[in-house]
PDB file of N, CA and C in Angstrom:
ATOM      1  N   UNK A   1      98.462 104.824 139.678  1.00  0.00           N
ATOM      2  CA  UNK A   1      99.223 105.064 138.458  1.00  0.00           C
ATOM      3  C   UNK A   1      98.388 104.641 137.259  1.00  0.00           C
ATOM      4  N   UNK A   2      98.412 105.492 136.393  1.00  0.00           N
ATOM      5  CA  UNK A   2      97.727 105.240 134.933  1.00  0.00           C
ATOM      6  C   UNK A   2      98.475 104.460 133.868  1.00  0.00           C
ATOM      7  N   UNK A   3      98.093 103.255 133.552  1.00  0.00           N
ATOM      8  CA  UNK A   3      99.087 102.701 132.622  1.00  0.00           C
ATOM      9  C   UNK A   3      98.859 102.645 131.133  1.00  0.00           C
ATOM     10  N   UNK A   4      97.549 103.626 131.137  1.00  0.00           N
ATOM     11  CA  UNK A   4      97.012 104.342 129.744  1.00  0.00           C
ATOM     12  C   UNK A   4      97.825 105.323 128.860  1.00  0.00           C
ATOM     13  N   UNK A   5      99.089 105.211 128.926  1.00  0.00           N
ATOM     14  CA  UNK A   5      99.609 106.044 128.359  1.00  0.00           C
ATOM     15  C   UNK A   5      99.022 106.785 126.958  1.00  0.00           C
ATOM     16  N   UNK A   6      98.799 107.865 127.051  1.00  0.00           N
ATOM     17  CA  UNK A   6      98.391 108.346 125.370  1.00  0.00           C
ATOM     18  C   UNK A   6      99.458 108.156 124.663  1.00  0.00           C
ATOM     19  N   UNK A   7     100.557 108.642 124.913  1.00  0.00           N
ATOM     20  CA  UNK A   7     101.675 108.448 123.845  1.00  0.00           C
ATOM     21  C   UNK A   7     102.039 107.132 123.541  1.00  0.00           C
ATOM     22  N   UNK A   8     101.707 105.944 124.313  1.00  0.00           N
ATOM     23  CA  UNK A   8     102.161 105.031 123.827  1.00  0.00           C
ATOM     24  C   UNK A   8     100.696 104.132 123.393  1.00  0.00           C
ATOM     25  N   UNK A   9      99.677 104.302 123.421  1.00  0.00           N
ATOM     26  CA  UNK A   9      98.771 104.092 122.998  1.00  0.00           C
ATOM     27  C   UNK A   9      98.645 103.821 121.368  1.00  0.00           C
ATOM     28  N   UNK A  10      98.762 102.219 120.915  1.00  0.00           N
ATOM     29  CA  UNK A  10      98.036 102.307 119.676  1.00  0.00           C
ATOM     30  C   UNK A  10      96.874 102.851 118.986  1.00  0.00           C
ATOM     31  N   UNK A  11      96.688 103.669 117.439  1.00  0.00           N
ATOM     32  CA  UNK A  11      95.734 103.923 117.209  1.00  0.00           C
ATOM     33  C   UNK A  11      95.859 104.020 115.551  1.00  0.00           C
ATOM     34  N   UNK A  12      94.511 103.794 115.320  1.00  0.00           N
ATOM     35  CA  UNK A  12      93.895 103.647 113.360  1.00  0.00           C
ATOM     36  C   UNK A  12      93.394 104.435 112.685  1.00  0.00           C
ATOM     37  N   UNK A  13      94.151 105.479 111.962  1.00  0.00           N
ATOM     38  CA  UNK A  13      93.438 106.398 111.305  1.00  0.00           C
ATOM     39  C   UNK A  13      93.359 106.257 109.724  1.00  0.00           C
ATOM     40  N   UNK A  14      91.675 106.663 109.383  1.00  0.00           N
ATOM     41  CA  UNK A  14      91.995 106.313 108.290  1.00  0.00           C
ATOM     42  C   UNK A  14      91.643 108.099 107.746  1.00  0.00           C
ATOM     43  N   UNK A  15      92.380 108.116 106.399  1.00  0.00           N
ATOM     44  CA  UNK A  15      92.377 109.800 106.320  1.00  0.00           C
ATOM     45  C   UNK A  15      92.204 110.042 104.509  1.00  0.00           C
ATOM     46  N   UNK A  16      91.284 110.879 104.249  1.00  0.00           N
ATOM     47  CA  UNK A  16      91.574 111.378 102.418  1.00  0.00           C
ATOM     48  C   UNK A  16      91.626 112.536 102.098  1.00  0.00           C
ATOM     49  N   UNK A  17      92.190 112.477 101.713  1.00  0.00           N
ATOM     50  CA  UNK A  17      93.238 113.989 101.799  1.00  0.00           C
ATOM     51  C   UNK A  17      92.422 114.604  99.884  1.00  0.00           C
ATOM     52  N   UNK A  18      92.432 115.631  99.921  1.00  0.00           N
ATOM     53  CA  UNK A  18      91.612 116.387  98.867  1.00  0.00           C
ATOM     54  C   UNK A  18      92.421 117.933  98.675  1.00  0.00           C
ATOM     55  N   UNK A  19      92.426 118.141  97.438  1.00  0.00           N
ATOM     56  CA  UNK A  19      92.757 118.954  96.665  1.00  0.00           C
ATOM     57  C   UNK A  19      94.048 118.392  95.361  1.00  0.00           C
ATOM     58  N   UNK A  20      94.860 119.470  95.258  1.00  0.00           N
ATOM     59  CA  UNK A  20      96.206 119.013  94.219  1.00  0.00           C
ATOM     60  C   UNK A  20      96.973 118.589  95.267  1.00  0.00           C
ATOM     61  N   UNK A  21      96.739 116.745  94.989  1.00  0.00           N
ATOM     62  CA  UNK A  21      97.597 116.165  95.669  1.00  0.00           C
ATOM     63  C   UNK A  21      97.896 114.550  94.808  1.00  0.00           C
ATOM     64  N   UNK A  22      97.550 114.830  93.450  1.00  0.00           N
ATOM     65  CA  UNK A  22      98.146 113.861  92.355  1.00  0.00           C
ATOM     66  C   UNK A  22      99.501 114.433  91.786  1.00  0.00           C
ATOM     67  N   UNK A  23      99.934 113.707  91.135  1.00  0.00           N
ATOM     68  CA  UNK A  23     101.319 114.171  90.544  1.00  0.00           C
ATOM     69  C   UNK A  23     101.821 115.029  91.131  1.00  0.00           C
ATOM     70  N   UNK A  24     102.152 115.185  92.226  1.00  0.00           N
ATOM     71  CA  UNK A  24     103.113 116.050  92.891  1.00  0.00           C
ATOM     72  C   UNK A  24     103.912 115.180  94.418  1.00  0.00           C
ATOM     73  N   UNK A  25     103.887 113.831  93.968  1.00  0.00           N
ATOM     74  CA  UNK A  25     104.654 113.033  94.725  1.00  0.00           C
ATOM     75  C   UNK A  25     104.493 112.789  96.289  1.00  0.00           C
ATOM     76  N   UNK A  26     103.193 113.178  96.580  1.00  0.00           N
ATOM     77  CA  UNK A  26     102.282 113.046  97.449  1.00  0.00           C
ATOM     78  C   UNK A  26     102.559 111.878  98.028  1.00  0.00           C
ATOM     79  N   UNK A  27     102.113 110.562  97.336  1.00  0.00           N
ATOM     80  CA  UNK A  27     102.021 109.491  98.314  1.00  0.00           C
ATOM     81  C   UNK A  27     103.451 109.290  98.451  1.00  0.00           C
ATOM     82  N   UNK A  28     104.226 109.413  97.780  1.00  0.00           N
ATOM     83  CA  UNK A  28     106.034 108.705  98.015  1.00  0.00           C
ATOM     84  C   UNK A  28     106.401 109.635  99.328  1.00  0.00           C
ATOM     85  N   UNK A  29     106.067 110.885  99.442  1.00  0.00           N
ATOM     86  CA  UNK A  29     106.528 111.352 100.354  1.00  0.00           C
ATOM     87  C   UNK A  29     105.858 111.428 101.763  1.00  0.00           C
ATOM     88  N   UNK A  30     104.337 110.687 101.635  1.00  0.00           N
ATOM     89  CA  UNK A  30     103.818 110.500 102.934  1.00  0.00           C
ATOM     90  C   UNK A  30     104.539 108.924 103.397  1.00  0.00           C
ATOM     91  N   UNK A  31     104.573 107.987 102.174  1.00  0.00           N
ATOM     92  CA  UNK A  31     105.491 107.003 102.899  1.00  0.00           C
ATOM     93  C   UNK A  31     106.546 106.880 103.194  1.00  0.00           C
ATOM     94  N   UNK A  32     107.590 108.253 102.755  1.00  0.00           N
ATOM     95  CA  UNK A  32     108.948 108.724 103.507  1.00  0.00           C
ATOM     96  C   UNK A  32     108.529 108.740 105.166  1.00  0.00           C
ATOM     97  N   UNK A  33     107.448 109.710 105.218  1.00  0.00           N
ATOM     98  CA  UNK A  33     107.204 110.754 106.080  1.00  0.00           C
ATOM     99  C   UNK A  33     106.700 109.922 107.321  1.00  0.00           C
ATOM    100  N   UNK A  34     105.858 108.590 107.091  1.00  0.00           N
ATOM    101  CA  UNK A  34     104.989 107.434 107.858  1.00  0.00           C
ATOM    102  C   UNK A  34     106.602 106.196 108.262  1.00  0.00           C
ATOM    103  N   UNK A  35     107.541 106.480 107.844  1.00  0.00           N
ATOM    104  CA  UNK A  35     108.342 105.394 107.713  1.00  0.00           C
ATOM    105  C   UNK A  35     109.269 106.088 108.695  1.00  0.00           C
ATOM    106  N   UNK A  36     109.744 107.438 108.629  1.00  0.00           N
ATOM    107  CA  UNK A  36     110.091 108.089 109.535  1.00  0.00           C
ATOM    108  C   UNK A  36     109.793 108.023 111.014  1.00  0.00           C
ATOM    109  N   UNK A  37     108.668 108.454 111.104  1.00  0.00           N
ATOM    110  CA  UNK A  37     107.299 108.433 112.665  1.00  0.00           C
ATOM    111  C   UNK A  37     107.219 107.610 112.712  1.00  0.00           C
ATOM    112  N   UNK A  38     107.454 105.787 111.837  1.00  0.00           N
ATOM    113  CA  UNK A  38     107.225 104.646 112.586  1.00  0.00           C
ATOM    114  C   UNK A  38     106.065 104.410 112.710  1.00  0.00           C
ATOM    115  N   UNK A  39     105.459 104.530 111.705  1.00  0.00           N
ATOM    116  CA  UNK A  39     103.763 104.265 111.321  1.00  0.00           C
ATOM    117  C   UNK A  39     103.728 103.538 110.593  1.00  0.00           C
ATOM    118  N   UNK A  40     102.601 102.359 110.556  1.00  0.00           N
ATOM    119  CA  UNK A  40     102.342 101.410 109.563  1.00  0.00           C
ATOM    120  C   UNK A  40     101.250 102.067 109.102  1.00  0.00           C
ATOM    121  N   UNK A  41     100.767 101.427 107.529  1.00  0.00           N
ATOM    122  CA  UNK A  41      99.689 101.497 106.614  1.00  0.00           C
ATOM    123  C   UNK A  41      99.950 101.391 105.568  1.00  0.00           C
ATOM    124  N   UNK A  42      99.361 102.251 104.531  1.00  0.00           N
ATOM    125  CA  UNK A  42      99.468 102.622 103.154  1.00  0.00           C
ATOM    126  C   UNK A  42      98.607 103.755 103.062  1.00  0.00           C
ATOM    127  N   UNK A  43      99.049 103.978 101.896  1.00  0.00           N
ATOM    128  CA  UNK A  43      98.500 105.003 100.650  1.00  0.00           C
ATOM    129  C   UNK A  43      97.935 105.124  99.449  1.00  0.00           C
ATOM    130  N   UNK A  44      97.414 105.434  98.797  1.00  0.00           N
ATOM    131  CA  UNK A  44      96.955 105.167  97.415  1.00  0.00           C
ATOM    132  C   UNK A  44      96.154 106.304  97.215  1.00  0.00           C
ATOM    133  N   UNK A  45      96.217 106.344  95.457  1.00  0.00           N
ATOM    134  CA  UNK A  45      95.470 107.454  94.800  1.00  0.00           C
ATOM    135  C   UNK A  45      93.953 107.004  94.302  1.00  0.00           C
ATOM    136  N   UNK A  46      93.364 107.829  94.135  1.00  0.00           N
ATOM    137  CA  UNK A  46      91.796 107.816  93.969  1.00  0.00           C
ATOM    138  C   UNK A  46      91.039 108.401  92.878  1.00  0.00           C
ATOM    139  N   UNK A  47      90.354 107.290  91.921  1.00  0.00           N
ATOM    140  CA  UNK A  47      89.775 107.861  91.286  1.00  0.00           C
ATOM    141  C   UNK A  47      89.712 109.435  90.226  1.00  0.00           C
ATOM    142  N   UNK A  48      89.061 109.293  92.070  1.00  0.00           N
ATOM    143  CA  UNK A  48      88.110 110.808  92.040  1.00  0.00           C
ATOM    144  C   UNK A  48      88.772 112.428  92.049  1.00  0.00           C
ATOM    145  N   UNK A  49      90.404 111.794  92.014  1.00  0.00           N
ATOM    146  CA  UNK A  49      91.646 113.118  92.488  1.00  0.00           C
ATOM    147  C   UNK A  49      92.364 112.993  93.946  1.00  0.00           C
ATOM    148  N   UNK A  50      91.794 111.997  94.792  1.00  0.00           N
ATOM    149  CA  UNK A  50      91.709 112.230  96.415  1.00  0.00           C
ATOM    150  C   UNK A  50      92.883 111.228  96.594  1.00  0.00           C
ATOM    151  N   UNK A  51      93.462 111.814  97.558  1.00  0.00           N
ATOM    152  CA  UNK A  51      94.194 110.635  98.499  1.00  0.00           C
ATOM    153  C   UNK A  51      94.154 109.785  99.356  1.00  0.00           C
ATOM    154  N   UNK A  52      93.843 108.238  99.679  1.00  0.00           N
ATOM    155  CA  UNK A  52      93.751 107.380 100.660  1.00  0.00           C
ATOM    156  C   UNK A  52      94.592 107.198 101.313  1.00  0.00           C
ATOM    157  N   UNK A  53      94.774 107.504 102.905  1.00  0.00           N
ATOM    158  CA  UNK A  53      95.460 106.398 103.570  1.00  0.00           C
ATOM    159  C   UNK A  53      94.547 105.561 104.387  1.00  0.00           C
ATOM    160  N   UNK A  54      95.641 104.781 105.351  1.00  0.00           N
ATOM    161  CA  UNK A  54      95.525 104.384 106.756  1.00  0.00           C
ATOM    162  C   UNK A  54      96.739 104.535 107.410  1.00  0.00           C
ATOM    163  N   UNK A  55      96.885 105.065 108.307  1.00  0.00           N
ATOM    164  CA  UNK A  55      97.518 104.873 109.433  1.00  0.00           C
ATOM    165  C   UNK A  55      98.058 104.183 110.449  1.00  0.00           C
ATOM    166  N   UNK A  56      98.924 103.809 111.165  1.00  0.00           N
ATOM    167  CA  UNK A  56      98.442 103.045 112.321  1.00  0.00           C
ATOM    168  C   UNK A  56     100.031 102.902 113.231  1.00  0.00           C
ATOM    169  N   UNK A  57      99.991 103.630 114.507  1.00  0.00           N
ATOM    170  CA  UNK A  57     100.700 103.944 115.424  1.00  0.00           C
ATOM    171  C   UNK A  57     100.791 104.251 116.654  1.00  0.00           C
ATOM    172  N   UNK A  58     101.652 104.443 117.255  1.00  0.00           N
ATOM    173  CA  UNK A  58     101.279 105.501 118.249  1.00  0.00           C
ATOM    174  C   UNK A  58     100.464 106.564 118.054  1.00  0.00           C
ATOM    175  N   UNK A  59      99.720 106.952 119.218  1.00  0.00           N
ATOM    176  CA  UNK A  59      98.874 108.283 119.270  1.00  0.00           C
ATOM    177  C   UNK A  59      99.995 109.928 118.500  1.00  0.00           C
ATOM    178  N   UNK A  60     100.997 109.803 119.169  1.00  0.00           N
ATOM    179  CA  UNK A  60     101.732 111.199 118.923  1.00  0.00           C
ATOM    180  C   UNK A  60     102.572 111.181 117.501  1.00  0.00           C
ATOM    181  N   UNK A  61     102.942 109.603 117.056  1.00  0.00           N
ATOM    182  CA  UNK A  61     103.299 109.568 115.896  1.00  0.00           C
ATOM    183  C   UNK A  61     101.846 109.452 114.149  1.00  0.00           C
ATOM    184  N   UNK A  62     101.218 109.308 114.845  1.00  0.00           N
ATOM    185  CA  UNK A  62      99.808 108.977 113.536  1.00  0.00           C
ATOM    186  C   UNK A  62      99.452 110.873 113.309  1.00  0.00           C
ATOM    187  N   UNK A  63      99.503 110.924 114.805  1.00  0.00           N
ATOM    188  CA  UNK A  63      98.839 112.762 114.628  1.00  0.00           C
ATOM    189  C   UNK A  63      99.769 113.402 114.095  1.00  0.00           C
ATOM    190  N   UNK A  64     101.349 113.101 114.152  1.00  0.00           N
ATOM    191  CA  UNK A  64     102.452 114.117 113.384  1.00  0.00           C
ATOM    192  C   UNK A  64     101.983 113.797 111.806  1.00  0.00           C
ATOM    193  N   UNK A  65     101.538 112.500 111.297  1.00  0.00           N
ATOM    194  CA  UNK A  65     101.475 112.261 110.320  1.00  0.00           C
ATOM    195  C   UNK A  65     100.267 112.990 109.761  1.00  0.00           C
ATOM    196  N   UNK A  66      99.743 113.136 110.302  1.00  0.00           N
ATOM    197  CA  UNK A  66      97.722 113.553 110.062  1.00  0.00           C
ATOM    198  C   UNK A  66      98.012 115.176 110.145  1.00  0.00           C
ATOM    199  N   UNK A  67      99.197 115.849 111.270  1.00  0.00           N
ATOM    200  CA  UNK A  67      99.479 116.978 110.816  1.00  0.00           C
ATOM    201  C   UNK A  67     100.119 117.332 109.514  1.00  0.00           C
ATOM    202  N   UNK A  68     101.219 116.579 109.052  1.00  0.00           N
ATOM    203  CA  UNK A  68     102.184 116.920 108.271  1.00  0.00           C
ATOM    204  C   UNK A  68     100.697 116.480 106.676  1.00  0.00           C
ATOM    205  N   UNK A  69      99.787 115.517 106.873  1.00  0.00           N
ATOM    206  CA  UNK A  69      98.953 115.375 105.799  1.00  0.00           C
ATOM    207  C   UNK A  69      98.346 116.763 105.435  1.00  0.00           C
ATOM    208  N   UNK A  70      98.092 117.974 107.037  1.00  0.00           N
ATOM    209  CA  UNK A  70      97.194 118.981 105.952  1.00  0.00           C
ATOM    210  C   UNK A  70      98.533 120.030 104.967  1.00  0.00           C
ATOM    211  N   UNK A  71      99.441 120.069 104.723  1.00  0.00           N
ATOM    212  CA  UNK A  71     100.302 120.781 104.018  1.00  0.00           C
ATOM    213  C   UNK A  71     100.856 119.758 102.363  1.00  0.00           C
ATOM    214  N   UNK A  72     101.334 118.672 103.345  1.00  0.00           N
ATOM    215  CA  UNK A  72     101.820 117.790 102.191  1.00  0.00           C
ATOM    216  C   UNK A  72     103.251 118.304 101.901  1.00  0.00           C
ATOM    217  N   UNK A  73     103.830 117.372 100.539  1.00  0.00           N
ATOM    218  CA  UNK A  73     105.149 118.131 100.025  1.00  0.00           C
ATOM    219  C   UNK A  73     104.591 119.465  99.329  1.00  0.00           C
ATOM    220  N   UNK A  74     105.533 119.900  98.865  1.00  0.00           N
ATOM    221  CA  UNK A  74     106.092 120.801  98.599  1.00  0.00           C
ATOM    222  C   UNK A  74     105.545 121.017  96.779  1.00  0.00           C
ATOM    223  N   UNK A  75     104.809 121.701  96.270  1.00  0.00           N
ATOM    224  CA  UNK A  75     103.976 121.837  94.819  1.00  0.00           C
ATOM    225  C   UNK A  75     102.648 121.116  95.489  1.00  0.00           C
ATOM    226  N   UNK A  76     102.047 120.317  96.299  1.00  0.00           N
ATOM    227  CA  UNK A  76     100.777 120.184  96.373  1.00  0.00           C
ATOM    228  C   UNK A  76      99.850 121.006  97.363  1.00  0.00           C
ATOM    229  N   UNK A  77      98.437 120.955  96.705  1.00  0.00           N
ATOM    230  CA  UNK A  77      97.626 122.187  97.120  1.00  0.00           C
ATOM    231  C   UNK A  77      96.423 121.196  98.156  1.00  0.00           C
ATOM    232  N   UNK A  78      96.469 121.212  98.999  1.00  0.00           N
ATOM    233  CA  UNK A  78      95.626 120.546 100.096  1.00  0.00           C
ATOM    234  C   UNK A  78      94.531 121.378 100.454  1.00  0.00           C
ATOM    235  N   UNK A  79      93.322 120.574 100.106  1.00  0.00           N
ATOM    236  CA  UNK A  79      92.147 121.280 100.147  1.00  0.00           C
ATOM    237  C   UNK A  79      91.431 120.946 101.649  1.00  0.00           C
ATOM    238  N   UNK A  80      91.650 119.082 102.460  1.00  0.00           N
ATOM    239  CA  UNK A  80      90.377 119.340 103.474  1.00  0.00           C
ATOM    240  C   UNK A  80      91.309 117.788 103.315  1.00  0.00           C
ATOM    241  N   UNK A  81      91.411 117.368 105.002  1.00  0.00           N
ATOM    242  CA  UNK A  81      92.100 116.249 105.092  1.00  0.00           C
ATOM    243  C   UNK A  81      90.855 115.644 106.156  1.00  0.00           C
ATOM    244  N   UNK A  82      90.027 114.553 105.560  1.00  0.00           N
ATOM    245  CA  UNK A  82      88.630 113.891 106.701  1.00  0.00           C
ATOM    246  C   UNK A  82      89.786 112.938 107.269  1.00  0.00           C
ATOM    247  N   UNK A  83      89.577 112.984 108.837  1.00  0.00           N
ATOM    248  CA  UNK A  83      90.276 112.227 109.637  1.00  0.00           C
ATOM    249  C   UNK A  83      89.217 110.948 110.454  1.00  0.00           C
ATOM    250  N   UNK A  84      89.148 109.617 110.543  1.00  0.00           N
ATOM    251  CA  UNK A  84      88.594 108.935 110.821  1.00  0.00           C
ATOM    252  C   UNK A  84      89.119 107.951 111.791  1.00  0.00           C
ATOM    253  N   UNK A  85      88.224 107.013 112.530  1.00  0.00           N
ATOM    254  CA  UNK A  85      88.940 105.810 113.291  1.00  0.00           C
ATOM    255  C   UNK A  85      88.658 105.449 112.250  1.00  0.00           C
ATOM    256  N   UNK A  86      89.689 104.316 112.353  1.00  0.00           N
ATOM    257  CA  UNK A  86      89.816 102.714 111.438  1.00  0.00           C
ATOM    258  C   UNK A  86      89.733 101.649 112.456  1.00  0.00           C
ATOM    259  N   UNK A  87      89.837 100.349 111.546  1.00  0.00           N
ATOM    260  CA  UNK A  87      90.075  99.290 112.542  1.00  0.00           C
ATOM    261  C   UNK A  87      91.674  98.885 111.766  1.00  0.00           C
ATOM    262  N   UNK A  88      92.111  98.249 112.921  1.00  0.00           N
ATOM    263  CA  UNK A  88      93.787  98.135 112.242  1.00  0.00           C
ATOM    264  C   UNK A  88      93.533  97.093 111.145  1.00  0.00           C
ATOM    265  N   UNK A  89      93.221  95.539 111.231  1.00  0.00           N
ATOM    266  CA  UNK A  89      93.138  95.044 109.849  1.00  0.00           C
ATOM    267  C   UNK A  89      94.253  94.517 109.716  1.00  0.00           C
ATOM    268  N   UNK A  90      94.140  93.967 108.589  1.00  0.00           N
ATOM    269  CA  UNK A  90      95.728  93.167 108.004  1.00  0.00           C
ATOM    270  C   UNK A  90      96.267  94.793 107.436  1.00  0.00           C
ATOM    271  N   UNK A  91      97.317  95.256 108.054  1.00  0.00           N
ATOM    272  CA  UNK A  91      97.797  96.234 107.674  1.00  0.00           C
ATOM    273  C   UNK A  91      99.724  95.826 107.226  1.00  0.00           C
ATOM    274  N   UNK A  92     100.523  96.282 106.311  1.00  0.00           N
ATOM    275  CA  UNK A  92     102.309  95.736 106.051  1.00  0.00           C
ATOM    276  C   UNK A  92     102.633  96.465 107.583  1.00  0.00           C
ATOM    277  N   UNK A  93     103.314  95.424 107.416  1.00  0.00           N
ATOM    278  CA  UNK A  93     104.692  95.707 108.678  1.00  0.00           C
ATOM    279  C   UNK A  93     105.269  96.934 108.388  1.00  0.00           C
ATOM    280  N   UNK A  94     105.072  97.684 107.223  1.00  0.00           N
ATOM    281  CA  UNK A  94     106.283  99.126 106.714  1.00  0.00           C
ATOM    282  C   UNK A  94     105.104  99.698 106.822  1.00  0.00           C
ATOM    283  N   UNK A  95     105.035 101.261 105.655  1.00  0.00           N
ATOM    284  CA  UNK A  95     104.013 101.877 105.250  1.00  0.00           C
ATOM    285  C   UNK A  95     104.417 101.755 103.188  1.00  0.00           C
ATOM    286  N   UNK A  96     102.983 101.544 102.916  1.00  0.00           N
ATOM    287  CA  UNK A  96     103.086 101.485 101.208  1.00  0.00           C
ATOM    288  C   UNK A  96     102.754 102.170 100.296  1.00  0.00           C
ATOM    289  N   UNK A  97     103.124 101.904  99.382  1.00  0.00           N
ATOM    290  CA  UNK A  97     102.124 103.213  98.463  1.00  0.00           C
ATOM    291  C   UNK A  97     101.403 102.230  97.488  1.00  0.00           C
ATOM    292  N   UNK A  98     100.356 101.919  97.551  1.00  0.00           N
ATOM    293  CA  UNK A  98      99.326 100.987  96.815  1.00  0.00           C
ATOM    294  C   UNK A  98      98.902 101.416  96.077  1.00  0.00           C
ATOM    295  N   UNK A  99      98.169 100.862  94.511  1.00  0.00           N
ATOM    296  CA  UNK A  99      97.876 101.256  93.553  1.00  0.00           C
ATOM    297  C   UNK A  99      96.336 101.742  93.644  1.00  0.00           C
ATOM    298  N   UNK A 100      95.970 102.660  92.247  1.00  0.00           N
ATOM    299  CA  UNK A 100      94.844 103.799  92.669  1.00  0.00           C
ATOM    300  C   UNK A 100      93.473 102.717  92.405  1.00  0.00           C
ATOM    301  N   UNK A 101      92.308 103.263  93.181  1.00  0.00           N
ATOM    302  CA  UNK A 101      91.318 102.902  93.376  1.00  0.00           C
ATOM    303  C   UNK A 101      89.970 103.639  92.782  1.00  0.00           C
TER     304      UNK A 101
END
């Protein structure tokens, strides 16, 4: 018996999401969306136009999130979402929306 479960398998993604994905309520609704699936991390805006997260969940709940990242809400234009390992880290017990970098 395999006690590797993938689905229940913790995992750390860290992800930046690119295109029109400022002012269009982007991060509030990925931390609806991460709070839902039962994902810890945060979020934050960038500089440069881009979106930061991290992740951190189950395998089948981080990837719903990493799916639902290439569309976004609803008015934003998603150009190219880089998907990465992370290391988990001092990460909140919830998911946040942290200030821009």
């Amino acid at each position: 018996m395999n006690d590797a479960n993938p689905l229940t398998k913790v995992i750390t993604r860290h992800l930046r999401i690119t295109g029109r994905v400022q002012g269009v309520g982007y991060r509030w609704n990925m931390a609806q969306q991460a709070q839902a699936l039962g994902v810890s991390g945060w979020v934050r805006n960038r500089l440069d136009g881009s979106v930061e997260a991290v992740a951190c969940g189950p395998v089948d709940a981080v990837q719903a999130l990493v799916d639902w990242a290439q569309s976004g809400p609803m008015g934003a234009r998603v150009d190219g979402v880089v998907v990465s390992e992370a290391e988990g880290g001092e990460l909140p017990s919830g998911f946040e929306q942290q200030e821009t970098v």
